[in-house]
C-alpha atoms as a PDB file:
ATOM      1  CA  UNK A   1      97.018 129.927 103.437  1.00  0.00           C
ATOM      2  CA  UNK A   2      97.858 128.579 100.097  1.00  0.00           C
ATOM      3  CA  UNK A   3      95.851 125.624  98.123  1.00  0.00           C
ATOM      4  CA  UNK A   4      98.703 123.465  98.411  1.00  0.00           C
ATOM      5  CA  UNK A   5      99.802 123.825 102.015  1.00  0.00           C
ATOM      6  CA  UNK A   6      97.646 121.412 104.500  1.00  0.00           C
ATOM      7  CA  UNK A   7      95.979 122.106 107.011  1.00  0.00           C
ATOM      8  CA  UNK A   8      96.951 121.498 110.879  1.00  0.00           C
ATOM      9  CA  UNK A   9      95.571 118.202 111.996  1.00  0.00           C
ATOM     10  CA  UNK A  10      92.973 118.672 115.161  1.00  0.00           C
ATOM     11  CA  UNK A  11      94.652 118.125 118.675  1.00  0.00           C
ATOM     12  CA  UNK A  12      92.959 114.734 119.942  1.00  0.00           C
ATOM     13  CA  UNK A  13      91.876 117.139 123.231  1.00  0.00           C
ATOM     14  CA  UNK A  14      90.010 119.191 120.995  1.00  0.00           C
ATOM     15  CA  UNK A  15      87.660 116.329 119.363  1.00  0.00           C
ATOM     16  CA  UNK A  16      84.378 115.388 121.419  1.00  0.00           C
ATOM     17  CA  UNK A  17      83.626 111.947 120.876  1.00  0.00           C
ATOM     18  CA  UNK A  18      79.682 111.473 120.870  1.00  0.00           C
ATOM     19  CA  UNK A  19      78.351 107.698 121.384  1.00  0.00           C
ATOM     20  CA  UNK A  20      75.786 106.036 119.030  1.00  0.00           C
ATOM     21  CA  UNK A  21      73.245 104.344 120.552  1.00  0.00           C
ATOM     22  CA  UNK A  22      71.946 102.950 117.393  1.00  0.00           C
ATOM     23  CA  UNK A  23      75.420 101.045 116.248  1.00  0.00           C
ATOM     24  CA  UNK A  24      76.011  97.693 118.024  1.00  0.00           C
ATOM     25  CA  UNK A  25      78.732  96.251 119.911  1.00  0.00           C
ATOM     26  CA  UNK A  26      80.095  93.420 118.475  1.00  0.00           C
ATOM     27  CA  UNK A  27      82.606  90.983 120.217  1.00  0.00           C
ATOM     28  CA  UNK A  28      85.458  89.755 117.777  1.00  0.00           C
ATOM     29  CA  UNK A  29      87.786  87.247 117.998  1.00  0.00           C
ATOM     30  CA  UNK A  30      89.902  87.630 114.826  1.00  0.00           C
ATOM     31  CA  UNK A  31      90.857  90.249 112.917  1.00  0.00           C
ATOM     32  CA  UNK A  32      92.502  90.236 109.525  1.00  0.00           C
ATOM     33  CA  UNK A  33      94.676  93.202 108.256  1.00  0.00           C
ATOM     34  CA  UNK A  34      95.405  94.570 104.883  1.00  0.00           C
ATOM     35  CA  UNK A  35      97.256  97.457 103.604  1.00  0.00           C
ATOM     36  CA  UNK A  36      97.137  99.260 100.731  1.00  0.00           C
ATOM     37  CA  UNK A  37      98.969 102.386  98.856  1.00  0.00           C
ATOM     38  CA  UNK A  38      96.430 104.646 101.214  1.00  0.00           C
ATOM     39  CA  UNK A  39      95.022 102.695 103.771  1.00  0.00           C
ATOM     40  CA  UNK A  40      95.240 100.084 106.087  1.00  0.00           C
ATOM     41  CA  UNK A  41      91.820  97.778 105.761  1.00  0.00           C
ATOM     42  CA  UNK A  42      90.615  96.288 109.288  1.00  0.00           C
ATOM     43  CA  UNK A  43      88.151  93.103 108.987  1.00  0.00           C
ATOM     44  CA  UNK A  44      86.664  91.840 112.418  1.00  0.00           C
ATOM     45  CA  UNK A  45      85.906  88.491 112.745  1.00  0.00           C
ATOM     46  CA  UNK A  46      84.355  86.135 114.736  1.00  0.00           C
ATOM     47  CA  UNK A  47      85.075  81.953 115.038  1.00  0.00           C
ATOM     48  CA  UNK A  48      82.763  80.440 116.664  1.00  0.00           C
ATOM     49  CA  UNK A  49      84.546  78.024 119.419  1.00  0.00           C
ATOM     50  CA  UNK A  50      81.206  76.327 120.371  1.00  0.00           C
ATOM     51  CA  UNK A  51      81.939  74.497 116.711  1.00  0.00           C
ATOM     52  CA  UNK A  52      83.596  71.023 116.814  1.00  0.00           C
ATOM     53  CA  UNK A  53      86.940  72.387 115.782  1.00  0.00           C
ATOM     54  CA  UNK A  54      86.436  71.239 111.818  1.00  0.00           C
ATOM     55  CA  UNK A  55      90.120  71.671 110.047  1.00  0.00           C
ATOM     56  CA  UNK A  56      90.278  74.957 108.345  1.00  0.00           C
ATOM     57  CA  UNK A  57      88.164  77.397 110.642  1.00  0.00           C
ATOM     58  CA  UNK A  58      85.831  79.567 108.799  1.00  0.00           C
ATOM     59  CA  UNK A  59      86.146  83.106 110.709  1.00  0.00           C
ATOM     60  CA  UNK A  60      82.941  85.360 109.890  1.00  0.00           C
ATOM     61  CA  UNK A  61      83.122  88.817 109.204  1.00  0.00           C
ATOM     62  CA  UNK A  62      81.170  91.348 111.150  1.00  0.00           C
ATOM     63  CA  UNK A  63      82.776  94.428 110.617  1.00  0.00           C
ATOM     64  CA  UNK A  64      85.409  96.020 108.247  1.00  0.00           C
ATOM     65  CA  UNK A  65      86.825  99.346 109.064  1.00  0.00           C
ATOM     66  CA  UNK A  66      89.107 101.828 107.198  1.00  0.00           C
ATOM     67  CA  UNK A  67      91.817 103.855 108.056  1.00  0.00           C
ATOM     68  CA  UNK A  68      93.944 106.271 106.363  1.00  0.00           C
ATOM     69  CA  UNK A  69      97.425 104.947 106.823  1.00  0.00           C
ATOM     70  CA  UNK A  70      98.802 108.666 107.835  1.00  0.00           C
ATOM     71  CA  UNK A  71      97.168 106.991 110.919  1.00  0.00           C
ATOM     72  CA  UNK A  72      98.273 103.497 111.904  1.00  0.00           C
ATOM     73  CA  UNK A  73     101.246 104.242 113.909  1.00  0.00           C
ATOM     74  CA  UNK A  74      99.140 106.097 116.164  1.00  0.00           C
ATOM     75  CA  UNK A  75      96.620 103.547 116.200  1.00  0.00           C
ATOM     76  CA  UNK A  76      99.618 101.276 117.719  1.00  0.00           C
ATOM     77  CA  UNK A  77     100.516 103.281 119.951  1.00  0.00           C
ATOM     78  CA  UNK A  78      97.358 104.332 121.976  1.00  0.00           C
ATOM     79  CA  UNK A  79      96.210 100.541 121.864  1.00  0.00           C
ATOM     80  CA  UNK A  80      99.520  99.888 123.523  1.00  0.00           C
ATOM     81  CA  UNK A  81      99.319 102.225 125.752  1.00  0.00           C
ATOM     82  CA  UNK A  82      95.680 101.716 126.952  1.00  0.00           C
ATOM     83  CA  UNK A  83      96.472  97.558 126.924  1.00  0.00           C
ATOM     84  CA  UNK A  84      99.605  97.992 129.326  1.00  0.00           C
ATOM     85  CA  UNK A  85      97.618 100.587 131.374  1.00  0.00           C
ATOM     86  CA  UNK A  86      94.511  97.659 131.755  1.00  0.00           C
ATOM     87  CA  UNK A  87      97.355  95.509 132.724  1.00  0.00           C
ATOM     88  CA  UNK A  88      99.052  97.355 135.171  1.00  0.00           C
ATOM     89  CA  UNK A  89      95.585  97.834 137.032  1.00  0.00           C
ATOM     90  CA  UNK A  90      94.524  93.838 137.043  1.00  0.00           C
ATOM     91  CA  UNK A  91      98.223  92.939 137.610  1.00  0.00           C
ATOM     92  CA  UNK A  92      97.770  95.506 140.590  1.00  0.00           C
ATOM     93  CA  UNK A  93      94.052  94.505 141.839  1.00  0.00           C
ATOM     94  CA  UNK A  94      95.117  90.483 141.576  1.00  0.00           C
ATOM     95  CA  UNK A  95      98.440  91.480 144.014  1.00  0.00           C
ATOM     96  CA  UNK A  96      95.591  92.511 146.827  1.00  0.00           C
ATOM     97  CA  UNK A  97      94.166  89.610 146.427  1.00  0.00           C
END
C-alpha cells in the first residue's frame, strides 16, 4: 500500500474494550463543547445544586476529553441511539406498572 493512501479504519466489532479499574467514575452535570480545525474538545462539569443558587453558577471541571473530529458524527449517533433505546425500555417497564 502506498505512504499516502490510509489505512482502513477498525470495524467497532473488532475492538475489545478492556475496563480500568484504576480510573474513576465521575457524575457530571454540564458539559461544555468546543471545536477546533481537528478536534472537538469535551469539558465535564459539575454544579453543585446543594449551593444557594448564587447568580452566575460556577460549573467545575472534572474531566476534559478529546476527540478527533473525523469522529463526532458518530459520537451523535450511537449516544442517540443508546438514549432512545434506555427510553424505549423505562417507557416500556413504567407501562407494566
Amino acid at each position: 500500500m502506498p505512504n499516502n493512501q490510509k489505512k482502513s479504519l477498525i470495524k467497532p466489532a473488532a475492538i475489545s474494550v478492556k475496563d480500568n479499574p484504576d480510573i474513576k467514575r465521575l457524575y457530571s452535570n454540564y458539559v461544555s463543547v468546543s471545536t477546533a480545525m481537528h478536534e472537538c474538545n469535551l469539558n465535564f462539569c459539575l454544579i453543585d445544586v446543594s449551593l444557594e443558587a448564587p447568580s452566575k453558577p460556577e460549573a467545575k471541571v472534572i474531566a476534559k476529553i478529546m476527540i478527533p473530529n473525523s469522529l463526532v458524527k458518530e459520537v451523535l449517533r450511537v449516544i442517540g441511539l443508546n438514549y432512545e433505546n434506555a427510553m424505549k425500555r423505562i417507557s416500556e417497564i413504567e407501562s407494566k406498572k
